[in-house]
C-alpha atoms as a PDB file:
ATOM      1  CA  UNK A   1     -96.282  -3.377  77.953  1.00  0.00           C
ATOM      2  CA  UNK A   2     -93.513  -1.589  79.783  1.00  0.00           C
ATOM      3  CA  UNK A   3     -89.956  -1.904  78.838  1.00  0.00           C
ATOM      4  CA  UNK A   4     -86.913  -1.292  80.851  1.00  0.00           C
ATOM      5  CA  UNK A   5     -84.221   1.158  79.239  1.00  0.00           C
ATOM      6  CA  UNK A   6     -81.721  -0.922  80.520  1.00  0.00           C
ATOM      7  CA  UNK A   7     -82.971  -3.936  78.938  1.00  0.00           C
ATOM      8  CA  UNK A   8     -83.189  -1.278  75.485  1.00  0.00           C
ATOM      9  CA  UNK A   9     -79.558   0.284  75.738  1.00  0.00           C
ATOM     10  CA  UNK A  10     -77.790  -2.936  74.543  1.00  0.00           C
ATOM     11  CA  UNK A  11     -80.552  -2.840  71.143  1.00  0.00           C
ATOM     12  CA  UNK A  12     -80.234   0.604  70.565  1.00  0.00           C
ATOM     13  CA  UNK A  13     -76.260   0.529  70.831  1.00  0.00           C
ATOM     14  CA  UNK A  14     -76.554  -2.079  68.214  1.00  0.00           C
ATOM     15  CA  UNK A  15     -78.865  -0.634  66.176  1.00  0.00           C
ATOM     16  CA  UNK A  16     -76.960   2.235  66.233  1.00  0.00           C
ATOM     17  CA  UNK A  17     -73.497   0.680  64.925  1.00  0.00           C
ATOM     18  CA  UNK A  18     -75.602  -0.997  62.668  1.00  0.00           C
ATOM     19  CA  UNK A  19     -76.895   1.917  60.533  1.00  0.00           C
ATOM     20  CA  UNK A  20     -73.230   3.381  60.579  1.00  0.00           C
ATOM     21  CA  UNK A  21     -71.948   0.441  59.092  1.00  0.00           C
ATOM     22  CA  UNK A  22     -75.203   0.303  56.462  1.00  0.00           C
ATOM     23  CA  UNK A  23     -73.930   3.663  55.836  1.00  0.00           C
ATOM     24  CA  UNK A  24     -70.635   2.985  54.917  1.00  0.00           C
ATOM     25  CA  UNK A  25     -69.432   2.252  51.260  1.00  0.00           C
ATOM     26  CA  UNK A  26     -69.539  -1.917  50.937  1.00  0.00           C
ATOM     27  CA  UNK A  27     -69.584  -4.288  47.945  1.00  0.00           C
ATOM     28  CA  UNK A  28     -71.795  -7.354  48.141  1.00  0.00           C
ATOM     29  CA  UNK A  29     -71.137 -10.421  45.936  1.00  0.00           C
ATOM     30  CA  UNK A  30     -73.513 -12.929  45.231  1.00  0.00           C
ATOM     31  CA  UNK A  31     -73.129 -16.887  45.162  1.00  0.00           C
ATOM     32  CA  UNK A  32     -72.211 -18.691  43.689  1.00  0.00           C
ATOM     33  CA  UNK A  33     -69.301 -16.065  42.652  1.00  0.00           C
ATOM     34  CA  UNK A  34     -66.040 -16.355  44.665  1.00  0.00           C
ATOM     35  CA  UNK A  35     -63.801 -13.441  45.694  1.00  0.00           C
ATOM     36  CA  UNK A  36     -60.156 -14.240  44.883  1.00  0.00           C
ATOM     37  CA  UNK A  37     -58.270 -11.041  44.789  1.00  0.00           C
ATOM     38  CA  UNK A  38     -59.210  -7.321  46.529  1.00  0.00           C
ATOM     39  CA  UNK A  39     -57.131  -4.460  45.675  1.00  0.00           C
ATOM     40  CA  UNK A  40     -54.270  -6.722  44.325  1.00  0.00           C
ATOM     41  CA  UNK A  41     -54.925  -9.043  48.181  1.00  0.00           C
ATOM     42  CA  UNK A  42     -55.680 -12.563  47.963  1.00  0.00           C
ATOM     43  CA  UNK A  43     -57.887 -13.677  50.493  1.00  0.00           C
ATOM     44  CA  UNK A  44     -57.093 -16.447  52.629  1.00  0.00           C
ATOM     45  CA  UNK A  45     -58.393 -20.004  51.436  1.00  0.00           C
ATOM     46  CA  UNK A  46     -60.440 -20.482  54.413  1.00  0.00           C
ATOM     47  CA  UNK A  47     -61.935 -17.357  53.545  1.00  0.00           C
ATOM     48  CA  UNK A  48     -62.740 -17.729  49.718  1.00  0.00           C
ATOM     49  CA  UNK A  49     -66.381 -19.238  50.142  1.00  0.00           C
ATOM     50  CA  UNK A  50     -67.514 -17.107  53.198  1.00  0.00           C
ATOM     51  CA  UNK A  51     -66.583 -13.673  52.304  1.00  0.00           C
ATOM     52  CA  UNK A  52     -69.888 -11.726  50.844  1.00  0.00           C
ATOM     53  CA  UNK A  53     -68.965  -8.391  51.825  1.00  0.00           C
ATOM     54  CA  UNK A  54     -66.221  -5.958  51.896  1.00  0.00           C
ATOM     55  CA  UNK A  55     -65.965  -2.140  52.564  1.00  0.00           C
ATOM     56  CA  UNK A  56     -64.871   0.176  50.266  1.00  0.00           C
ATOM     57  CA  UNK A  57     -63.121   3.175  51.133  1.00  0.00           C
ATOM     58  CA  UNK A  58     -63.207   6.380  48.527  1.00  0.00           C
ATOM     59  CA  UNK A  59     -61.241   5.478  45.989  1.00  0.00           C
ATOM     60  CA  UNK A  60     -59.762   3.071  43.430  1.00  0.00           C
ATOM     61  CA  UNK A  61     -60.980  -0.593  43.915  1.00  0.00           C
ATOM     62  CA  UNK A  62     -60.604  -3.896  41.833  1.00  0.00           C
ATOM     63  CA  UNK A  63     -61.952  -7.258  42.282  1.00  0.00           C
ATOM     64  CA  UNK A  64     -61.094 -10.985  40.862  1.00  0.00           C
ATOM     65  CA  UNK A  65     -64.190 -12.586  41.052  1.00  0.00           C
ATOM     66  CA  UNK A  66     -64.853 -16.585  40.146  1.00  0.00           C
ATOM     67  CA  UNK A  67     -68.275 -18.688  39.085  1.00  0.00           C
ATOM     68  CA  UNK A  68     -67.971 -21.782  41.310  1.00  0.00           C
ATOM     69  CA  UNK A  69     -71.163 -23.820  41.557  1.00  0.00           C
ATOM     70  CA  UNK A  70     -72.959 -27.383  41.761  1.00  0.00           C
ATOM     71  CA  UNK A  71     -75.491 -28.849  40.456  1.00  0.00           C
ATOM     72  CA  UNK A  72     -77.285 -31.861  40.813  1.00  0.00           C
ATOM     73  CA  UNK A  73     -77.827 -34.775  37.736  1.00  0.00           C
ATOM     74  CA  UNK A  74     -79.843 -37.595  39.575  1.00  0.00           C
ATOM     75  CA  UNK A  75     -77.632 -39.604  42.322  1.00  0.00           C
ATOM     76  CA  UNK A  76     -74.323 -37.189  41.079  1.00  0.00           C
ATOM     77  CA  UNK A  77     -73.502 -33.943  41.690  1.00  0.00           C
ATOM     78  CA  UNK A  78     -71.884 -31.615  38.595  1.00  0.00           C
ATOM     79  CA  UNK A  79     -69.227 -29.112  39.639  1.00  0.00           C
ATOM     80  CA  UNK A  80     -68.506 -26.401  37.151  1.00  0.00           C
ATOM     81  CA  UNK A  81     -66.407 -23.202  37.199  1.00  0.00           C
ATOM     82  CA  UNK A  82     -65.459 -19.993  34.981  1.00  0.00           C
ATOM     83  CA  UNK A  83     -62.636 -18.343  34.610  1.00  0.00           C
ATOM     84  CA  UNK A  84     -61.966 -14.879  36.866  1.00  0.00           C
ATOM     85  CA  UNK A  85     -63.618 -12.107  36.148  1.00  0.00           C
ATOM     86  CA  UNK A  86     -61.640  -8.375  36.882  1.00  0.00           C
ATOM     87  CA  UNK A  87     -63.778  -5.847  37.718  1.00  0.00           C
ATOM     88  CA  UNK A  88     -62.248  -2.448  37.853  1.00  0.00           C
ATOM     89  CA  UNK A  89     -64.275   1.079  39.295  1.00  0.00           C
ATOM     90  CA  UNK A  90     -64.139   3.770  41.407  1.00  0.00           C
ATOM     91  CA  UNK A  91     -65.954   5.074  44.559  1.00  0.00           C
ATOM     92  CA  UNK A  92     -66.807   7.697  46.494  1.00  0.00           C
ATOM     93  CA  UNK A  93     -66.879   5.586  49.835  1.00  0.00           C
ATOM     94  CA  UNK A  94     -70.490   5.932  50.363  1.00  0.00           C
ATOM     95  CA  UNK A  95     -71.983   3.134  47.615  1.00  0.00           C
ATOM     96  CA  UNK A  96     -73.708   0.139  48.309  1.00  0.00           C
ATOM     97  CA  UNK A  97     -72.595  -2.055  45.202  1.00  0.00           C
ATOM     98  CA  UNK A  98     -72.960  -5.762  44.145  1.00  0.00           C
ATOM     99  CA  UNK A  99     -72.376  -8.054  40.774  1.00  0.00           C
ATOM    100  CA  UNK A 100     -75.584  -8.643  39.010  1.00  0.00           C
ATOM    101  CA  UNK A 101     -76.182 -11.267  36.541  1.00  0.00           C
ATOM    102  CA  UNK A 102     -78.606 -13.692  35.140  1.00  0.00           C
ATOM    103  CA  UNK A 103     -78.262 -16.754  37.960  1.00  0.00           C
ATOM    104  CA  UNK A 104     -78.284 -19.791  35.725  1.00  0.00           C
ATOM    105  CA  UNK A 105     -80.468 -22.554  37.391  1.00  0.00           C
ATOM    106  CA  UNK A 106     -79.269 -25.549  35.758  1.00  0.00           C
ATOM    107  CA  UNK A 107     -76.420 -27.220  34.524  1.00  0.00           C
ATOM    108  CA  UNK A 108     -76.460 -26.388  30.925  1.00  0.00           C
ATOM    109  CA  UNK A 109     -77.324 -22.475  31.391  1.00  0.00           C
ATOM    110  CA  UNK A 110     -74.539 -22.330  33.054  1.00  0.00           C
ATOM    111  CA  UNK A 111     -72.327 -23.062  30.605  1.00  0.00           C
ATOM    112  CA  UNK A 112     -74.220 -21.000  28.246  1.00  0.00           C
ATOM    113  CA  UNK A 113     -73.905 -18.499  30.846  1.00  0.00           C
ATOM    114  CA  UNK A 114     -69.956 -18.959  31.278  1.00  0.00           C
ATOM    115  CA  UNK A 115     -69.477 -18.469  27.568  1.00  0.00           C
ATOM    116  CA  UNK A 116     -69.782 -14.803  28.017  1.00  0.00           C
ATOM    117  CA  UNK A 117     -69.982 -14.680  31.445  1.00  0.00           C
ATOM    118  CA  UNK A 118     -72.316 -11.203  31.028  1.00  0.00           C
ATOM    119  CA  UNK A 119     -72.394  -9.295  34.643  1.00  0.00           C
ATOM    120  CA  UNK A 120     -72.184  -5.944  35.393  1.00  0.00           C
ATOM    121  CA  UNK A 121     -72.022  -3.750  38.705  1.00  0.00           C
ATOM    122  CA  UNK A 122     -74.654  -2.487  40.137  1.00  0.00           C
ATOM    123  CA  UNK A 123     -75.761   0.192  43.072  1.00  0.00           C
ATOM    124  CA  UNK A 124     -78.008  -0.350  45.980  1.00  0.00           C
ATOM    125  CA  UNK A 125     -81.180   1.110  43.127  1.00  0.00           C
ATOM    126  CA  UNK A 126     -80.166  -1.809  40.415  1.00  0.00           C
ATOM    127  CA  UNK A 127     -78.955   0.768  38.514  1.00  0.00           C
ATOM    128  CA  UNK A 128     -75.676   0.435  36.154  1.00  0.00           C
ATOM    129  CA  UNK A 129     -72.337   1.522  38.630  1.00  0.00           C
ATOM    130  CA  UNK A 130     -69.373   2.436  36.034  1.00  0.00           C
ATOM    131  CA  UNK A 131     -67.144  -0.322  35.813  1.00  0.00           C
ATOM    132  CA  UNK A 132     -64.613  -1.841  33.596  1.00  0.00           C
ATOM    133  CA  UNK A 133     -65.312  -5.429  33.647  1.00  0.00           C
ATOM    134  CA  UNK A 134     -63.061  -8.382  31.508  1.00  0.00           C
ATOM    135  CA  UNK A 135     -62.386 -12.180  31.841  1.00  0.00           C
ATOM    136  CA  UNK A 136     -59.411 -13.573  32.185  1.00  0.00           C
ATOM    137  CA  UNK A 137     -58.157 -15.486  28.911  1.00  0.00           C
ATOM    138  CA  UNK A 138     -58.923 -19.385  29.443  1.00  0.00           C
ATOM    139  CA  UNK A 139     -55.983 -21.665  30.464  1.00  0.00           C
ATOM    140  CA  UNK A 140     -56.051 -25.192  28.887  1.00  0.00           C
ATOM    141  CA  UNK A 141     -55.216 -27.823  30.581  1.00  0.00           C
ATOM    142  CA  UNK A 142     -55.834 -29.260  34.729  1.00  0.00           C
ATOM    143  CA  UNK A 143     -55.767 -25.739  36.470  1.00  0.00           C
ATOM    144  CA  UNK A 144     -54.514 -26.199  40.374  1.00  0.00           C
ATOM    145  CA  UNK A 145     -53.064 -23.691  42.436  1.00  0.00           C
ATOM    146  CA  UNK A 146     -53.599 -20.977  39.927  1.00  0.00           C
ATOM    147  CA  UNK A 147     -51.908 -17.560  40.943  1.00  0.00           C
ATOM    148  CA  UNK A 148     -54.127 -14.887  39.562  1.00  0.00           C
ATOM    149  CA  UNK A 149     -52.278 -12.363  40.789  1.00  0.00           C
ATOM    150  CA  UNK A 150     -49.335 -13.087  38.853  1.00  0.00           C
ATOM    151  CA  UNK A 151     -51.287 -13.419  35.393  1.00  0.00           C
ATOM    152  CA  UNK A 152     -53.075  -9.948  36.031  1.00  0.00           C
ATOM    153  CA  UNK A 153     -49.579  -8.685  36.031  1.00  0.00           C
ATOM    154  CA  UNK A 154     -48.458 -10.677  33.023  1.00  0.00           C
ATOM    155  CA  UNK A 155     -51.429  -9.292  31.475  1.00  0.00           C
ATOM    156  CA  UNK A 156     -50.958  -5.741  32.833  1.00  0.00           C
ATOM    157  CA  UNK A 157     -54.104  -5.423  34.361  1.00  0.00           C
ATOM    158  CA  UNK A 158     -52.873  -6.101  37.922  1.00  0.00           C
ATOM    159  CA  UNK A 159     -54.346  -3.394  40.483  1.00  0.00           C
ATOM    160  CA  UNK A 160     -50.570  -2.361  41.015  1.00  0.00           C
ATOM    161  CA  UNK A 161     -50.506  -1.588  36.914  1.00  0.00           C
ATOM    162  CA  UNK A 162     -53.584   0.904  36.792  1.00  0.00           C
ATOM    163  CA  UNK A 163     -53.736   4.337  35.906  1.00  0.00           C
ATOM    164  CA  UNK A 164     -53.596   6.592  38.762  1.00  0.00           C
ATOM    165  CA  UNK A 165     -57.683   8.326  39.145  1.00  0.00           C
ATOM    166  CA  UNK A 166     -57.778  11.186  37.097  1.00  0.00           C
ATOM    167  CA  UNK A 167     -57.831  14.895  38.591  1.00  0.00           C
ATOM    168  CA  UNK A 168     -61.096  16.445  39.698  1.00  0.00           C
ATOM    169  CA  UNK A 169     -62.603  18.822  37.046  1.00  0.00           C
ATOM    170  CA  UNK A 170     -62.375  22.282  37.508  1.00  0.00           C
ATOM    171  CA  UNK A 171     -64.797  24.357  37.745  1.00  0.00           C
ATOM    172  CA  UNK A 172     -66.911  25.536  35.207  1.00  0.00           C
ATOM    173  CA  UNK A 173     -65.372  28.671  34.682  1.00  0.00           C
ATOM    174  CA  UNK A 174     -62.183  27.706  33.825  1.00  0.00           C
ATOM    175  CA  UNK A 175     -61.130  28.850  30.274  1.00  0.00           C
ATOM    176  CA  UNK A 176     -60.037  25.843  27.923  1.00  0.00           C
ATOM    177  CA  UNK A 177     -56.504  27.211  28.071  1.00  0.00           C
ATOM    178  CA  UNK A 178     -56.052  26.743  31.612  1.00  0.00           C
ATOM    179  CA  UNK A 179     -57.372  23.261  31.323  1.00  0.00           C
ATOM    180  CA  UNK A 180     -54.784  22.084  28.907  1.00  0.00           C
ATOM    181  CA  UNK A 181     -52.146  23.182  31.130  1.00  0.00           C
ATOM    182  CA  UNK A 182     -53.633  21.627  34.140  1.00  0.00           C
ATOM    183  CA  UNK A 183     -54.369  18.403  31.651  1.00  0.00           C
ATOM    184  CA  UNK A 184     -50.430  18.420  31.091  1.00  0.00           C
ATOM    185  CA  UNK A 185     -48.902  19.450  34.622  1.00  0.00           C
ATOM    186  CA  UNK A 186     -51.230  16.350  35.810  1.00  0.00           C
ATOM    187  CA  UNK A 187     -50.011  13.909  32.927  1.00  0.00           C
ATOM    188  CA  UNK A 188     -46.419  14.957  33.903  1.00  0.00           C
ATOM    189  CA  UNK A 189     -46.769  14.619  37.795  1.00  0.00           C
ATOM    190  CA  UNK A 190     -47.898  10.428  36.575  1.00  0.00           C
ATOM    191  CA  UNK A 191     -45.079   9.173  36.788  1.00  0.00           C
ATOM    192  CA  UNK A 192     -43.671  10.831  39.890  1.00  0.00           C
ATOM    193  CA  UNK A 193     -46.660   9.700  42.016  1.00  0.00           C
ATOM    194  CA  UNK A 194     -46.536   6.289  40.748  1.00  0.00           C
ATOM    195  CA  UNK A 195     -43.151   5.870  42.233  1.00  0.00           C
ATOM    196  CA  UNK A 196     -43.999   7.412  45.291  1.00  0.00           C
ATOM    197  CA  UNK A 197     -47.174   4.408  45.625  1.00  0.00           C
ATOM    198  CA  UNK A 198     -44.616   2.004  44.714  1.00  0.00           C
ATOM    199  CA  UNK A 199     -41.966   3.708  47.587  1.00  0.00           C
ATOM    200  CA  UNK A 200     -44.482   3.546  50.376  1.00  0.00           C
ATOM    201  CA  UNK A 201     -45.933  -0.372  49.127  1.00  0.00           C
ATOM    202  CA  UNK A 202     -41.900  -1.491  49.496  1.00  0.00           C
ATOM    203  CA  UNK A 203     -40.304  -2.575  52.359  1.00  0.00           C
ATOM    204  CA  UNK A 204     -37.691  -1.074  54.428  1.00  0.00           C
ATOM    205  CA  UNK A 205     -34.859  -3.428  52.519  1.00  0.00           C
ATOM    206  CA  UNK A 206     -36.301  -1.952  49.161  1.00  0.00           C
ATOM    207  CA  UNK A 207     -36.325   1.153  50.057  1.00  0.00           C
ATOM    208  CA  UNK A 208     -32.949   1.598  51.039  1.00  0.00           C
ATOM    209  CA  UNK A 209     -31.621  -0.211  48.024  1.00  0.00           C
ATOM    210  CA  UNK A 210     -34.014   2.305  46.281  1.00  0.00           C
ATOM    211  CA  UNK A 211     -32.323   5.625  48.309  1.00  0.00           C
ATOM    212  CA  UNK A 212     -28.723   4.204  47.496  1.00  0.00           C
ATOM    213  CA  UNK A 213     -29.790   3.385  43.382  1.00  0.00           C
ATOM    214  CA  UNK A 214     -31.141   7.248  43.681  1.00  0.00           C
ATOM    215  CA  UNK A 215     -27.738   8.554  45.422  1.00  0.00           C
ATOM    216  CA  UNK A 216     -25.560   6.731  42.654  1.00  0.00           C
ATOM    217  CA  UNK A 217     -27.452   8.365  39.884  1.00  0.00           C
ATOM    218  CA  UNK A 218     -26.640  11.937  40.878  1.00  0.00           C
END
């Protein structure tokens, strides 16, 4: 059978944006996990259920993940839900990631399941992607409107409140000496670039209540 090119250019255009895109770093999240926060975002409601992917550029990332899932109990229908999970890591901008876990297929594993709530990143190999995962502390009480960003910061693990990535190595040839002083001139330069994030995140009224607070103190 004989095939046109024209009829192939629209496929292979396609094809071709698609294996850019499958080269590109990208975490996946599994149902019935919810995203809630990216990078200190939230997503918007109508977007909570849908989104299963999201790129990652090189770089610092953090996640506020939920377990939100049904299950049926003859003619009724059991809803059940955890309480966020943070994941914290950092990529290079080329890793295919997702949240792996134990999928609890009934009612009753998955509250075993949400006792510990034991996941863990993973690459696009199933092997172990260094993370620092934690759950949120459990809120008594009817829970509606919940604003997760606000308790990360409460609890200072909001993405704003993170250490800054740490320096690359040097090379191997360094002497020890040299890497103490490097250790130190980066500890010391924290603080600075910190403010500058904080600077550039502000808007233009902040910032020029910022410049005048900075005049005054000179």
């Amino acid at each position: 059978m004989r095939l046109s090119i024209k009829l192939l250019l629209p496929f292979l255009g396609w094809f071709a944006s698609f294996c850019v895109a499958a080269a590109d770093g990208h975490f996946t999240l599994p149902r019935p996990y919810v995203i809630y926060l990216f990078d200190g975002a939230p997503l918007k409601k109508q977007l909570l259920s849908e989104t299963r992917h999201l790129p990652l550029a090189a770089g610092r990332h953090q996640l506020v993940v939920r377990f939100e899932n049904s299950y049926k109990n003859g003619n009724d229908t059991d809803l059940i839900a955890g309480e966020p999970v943070v994941v914290d890591f950092t990529v290079k901008g080329d890793e295919a990631l997702t949240l792996a876990f134990d999928y609890p297929r009934t009612l009753r594993a998955a509250e075993d399941f949400l006792q510990t709530q034991s996941v863990k990143l993973v690459d696009a190999s199933g092997k172990a992607f260094p993370a620092e995962i934690k759950v949120m502390p459990k809120k008594d009480g009817l829970q509606i409107g919940r604003d997760y960003k606000e308790e990360l910061m409460a609890l200072g693990w909001s993405y704003d409140s993170l250490p800054l990535p740490e320096e690359p190595s040097q090379a191997a040839a360094t002497t020890t000496a040299t890497r103490a002083q490097s250790t130190v001139a980066t500890s010391e330069n924290k603080p600075l670039e910190a403010l500058k994030q904080w600077y550039m995140k502000a808007d233009p009224a902040t910032r020029k209540a910022f410049q005048h607070w900075i005049i005054s103190q000179q």
